[in-house]
PDB file of N, CA and C in Angstrom:
ATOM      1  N   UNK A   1      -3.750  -0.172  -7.306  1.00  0.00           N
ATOM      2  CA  UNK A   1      -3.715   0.906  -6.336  1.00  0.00           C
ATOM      3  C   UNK A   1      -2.275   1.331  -6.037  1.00  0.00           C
ATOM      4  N   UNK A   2      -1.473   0.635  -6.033  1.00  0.00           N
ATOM      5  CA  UNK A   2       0.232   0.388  -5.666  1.00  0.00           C
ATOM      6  C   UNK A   2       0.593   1.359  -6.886  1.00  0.00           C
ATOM      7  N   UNK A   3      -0.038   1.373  -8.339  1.00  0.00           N
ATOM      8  CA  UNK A   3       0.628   2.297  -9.796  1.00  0.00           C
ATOM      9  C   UNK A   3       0.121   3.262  -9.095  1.00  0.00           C
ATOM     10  N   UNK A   4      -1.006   3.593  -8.898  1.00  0.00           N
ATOM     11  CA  UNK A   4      -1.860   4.387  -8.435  1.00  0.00           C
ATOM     12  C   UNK A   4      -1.266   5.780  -7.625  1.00  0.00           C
ATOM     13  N   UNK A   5      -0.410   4.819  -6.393  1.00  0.00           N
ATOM     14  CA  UNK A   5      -0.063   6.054  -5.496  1.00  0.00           C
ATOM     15  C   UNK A   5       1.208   6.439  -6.293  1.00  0.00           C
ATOM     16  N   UNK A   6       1.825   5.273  -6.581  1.00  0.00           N
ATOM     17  CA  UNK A   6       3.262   5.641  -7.327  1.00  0.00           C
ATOM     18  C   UNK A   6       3.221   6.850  -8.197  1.00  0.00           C
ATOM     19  N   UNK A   7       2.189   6.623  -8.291  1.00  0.00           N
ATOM     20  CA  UNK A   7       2.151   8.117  -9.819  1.00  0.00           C
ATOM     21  C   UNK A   7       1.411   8.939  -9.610  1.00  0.00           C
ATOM     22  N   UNK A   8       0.685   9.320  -8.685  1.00  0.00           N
ATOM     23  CA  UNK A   8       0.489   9.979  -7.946  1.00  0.00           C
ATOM     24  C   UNK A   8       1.348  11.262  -7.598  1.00  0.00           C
ATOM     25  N   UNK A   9       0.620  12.737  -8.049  1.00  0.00           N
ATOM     26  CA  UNK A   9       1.079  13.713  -6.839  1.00  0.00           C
ATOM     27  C   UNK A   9       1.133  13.875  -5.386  1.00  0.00           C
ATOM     28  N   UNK A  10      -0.179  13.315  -5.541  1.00  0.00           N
ATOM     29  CA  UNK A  10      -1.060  13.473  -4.432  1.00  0.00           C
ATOM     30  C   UNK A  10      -0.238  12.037  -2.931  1.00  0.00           C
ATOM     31  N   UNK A  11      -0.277  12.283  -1.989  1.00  0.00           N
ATOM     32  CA  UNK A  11      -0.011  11.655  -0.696  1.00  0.00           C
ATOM     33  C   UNK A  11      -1.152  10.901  -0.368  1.00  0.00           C
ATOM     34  N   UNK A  12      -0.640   9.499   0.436  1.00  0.00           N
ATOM     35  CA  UNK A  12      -1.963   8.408   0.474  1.00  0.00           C
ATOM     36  C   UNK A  12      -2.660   8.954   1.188  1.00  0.00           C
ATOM     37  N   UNK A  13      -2.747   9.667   2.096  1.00  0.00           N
ATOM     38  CA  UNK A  13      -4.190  10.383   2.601  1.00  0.00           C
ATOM     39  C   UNK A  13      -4.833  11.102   2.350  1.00  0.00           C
ATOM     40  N   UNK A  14      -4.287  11.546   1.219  1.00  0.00           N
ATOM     41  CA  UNK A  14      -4.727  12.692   0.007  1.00  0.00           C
ATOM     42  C   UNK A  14      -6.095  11.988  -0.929  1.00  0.00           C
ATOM     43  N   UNK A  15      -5.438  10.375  -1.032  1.00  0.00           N
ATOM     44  CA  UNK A  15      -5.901   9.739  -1.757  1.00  0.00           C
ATOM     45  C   UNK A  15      -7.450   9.085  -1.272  1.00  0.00           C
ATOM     46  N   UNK A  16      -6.670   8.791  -0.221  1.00  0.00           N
ATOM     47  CA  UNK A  16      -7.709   7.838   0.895  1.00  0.00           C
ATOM     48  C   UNK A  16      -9.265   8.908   0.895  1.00  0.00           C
ATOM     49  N   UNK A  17      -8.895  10.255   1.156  1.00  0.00           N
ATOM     50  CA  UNK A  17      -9.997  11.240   1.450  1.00  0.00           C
ATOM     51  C   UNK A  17     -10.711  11.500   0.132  1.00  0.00           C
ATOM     52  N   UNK A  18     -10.074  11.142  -0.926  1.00  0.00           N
ATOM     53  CA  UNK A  18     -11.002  11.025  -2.214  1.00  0.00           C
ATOM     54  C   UNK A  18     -11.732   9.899  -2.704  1.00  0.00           C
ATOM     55  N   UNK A  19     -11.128   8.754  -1.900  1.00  0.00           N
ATOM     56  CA  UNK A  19     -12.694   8.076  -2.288  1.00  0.00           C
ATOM     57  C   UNK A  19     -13.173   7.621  -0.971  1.00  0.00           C
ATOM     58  N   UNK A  20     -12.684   8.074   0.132  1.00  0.00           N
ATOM     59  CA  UNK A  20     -13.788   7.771   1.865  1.00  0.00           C
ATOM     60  C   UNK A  20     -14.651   8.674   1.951  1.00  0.00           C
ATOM     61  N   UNK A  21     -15.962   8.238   2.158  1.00  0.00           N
ATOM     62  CA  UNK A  21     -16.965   9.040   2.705  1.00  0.00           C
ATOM     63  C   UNK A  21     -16.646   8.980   4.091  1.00  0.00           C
ATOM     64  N   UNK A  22     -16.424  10.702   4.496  1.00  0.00           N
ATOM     65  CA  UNK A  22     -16.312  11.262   5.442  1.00  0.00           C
ATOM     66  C   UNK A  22     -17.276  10.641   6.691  1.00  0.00           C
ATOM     67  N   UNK A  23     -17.087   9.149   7.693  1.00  0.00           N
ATOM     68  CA  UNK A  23     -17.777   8.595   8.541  1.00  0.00           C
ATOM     69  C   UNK A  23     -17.979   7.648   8.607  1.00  0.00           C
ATOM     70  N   UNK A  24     -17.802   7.208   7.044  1.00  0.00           N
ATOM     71  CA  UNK A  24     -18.107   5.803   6.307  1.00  0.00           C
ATOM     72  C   UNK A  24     -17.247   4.612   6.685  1.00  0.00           C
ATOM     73  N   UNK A  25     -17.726   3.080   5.720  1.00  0.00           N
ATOM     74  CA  UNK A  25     -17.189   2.117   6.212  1.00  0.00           C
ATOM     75  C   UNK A  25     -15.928   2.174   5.592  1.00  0.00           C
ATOM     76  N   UNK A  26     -15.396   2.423   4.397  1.00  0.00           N
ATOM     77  CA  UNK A  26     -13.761   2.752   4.543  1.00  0.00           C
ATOM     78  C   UNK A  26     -12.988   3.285   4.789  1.00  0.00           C
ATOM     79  N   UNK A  27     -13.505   4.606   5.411  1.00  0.00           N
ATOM     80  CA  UNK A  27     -12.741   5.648   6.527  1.00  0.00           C
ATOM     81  C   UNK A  27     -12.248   4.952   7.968  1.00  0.00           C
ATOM     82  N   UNK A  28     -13.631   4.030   7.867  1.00  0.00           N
ATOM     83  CA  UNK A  28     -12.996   3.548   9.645  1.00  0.00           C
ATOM     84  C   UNK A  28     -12.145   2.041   9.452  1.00  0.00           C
ATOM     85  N   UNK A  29     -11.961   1.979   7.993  1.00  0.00           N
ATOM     86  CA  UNK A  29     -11.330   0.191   7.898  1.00  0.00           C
ATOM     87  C   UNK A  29      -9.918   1.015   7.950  1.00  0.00           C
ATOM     88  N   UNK A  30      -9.589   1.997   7.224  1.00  0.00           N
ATOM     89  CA  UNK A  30      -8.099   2.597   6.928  1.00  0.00           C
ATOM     90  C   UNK A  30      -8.087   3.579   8.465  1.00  0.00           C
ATOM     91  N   UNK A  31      -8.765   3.647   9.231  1.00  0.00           N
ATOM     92  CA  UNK A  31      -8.103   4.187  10.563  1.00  0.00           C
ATOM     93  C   UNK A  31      -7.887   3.087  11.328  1.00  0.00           C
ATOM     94  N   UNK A  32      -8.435   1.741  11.389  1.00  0.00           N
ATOM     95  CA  UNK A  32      -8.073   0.651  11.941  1.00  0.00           C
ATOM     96  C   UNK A  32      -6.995   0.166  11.082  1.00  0.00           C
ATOM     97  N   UNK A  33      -6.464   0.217  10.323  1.00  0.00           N
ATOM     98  CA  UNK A  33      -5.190  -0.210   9.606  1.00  0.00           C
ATOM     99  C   UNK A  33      -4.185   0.476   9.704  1.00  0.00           C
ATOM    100  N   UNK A  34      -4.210   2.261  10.406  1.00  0.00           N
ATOM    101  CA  UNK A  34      -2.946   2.400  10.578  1.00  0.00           C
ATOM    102  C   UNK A  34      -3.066   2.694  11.910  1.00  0.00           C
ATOM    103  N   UNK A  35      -3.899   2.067  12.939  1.00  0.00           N
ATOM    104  CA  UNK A  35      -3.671   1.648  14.268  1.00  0.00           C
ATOM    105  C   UNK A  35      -2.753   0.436  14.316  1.00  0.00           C
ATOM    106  N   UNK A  36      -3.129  -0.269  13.455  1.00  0.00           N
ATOM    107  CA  UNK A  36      -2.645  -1.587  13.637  1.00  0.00           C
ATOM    108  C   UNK A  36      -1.267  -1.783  12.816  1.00  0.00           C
ATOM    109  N   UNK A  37      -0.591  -0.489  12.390  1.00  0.00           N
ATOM    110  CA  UNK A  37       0.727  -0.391  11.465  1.00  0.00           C
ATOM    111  C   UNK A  37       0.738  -1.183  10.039  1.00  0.00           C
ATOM    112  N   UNK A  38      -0.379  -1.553   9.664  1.00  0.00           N
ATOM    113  CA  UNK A  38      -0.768  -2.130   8.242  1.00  0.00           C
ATOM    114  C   UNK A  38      -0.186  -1.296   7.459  1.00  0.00           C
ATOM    115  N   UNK A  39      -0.356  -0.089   7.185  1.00  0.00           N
ATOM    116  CA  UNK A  39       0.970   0.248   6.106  1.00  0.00           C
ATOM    117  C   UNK A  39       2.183  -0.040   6.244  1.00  0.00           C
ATOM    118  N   UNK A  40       3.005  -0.224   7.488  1.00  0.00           N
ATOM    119  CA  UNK A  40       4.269  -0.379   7.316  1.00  0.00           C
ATOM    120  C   UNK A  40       4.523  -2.173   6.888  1.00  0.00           C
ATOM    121  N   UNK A  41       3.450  -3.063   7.307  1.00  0.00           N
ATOM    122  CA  UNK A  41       3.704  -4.454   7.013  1.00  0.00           C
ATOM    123  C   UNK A  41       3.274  -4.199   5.264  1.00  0.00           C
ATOM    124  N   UNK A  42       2.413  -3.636   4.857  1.00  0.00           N
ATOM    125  CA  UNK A  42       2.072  -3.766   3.561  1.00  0.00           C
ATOM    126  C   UNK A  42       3.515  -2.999   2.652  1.00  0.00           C
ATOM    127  N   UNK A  43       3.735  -2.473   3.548  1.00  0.00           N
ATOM    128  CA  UNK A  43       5.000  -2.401   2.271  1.00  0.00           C
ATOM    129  C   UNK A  43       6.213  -2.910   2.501  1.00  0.00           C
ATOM    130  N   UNK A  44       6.650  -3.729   3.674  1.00  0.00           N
ATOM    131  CA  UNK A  44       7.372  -4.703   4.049  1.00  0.00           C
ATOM    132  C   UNK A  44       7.300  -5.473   3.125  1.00  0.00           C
ATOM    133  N   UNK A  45       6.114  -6.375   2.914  1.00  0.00           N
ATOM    134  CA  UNK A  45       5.812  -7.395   2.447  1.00  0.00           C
ATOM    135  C   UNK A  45       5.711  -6.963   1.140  1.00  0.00           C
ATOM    136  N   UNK A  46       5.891  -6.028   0.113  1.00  0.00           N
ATOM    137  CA  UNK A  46       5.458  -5.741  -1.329  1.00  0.00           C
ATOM    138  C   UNK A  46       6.951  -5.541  -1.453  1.00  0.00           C
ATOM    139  N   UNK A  47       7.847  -4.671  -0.826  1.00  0.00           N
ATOM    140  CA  UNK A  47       9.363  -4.844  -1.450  1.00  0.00           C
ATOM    141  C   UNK A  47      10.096  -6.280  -0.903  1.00  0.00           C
ATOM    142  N   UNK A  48       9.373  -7.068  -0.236  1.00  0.00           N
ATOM    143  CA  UNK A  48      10.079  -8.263  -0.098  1.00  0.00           C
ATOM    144  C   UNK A  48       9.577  -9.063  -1.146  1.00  0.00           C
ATOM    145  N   UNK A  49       8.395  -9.020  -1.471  1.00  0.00           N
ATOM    146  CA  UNK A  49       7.744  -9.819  -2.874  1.00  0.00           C
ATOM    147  C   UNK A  49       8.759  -9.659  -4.214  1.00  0.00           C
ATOM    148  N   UNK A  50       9.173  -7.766  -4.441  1.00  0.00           N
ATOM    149  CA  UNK A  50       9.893  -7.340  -5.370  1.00  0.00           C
ATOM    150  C   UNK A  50      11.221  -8.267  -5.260  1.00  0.00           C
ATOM    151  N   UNK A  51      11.608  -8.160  -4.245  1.00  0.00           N
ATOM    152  CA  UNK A  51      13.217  -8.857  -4.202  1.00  0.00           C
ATOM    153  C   UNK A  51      13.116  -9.980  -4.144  1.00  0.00           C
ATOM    154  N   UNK A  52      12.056 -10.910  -3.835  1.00  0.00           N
ATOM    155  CA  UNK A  52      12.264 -12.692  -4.090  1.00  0.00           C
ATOM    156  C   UNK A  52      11.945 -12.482  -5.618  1.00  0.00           C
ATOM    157  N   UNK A  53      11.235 -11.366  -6.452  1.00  0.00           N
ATOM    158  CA  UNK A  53      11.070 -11.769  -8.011  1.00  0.00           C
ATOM    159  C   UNK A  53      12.462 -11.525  -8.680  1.00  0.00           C
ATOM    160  N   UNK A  54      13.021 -10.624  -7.981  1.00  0.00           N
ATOM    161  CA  UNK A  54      14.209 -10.298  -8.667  1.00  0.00           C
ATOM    162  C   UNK A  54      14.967 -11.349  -8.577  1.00  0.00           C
ATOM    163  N   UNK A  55      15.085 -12.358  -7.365  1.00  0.00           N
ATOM    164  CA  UNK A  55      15.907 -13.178  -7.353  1.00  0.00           C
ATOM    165  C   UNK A  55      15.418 -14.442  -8.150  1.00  0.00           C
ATOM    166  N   UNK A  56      13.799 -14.843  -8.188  1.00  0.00           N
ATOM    167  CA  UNK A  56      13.553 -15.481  -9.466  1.00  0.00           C
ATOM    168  C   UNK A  56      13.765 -15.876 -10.796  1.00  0.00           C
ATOM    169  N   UNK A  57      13.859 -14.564 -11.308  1.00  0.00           N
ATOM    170  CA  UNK A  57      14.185 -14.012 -12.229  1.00  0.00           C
ATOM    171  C   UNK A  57      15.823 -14.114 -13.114  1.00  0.00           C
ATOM    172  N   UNK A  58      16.523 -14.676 -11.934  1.00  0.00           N
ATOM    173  CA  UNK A  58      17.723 -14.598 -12.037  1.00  0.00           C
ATOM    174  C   UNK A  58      18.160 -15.753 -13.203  1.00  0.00           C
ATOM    175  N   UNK A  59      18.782 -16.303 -14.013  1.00  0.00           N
ATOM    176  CA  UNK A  59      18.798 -17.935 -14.217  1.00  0.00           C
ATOM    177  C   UNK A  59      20.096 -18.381 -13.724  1.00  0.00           C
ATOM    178  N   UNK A  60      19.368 -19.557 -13.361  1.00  0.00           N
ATOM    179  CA  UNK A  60      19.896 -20.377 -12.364  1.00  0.00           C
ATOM    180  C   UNK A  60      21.606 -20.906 -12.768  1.00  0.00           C
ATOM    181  N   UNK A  61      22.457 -21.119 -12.304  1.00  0.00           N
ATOM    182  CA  UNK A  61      24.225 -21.846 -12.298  1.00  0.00           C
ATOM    183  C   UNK A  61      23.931 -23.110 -12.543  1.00  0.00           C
TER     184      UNK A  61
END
């Protein structure tokens, strides 16, 4: 989903409205998730994942 938006024209609510049924149970899970600022921790936590791999990645002294 993460390639998904990346490559993407389209904006995540662009996205979200193409596969939520208008009332439905994943319309109201993604309005309770950005009550609760879940996008901003979800991508906190995905470029902090990126930068501990980068530092993984590194070889070691």
């Amino acid at each position: 989903s993460f390639h998904l938006l990346n490559q993407s024209s389209q904006g995540l609510d662009e996205l979200i409205q193409a596969v939520a049924s208008k009332g439905g149970t994943t319309e109201a899970a993604f309005r309770r998730l950005r009550e609760g600022k879940f996008d901003q921790t979800l991508k906190e936590a995905i470029f902090a994942a990126h930068r501990r791999a980068g530092e993984l990645s590194r070889p070691e002294e």
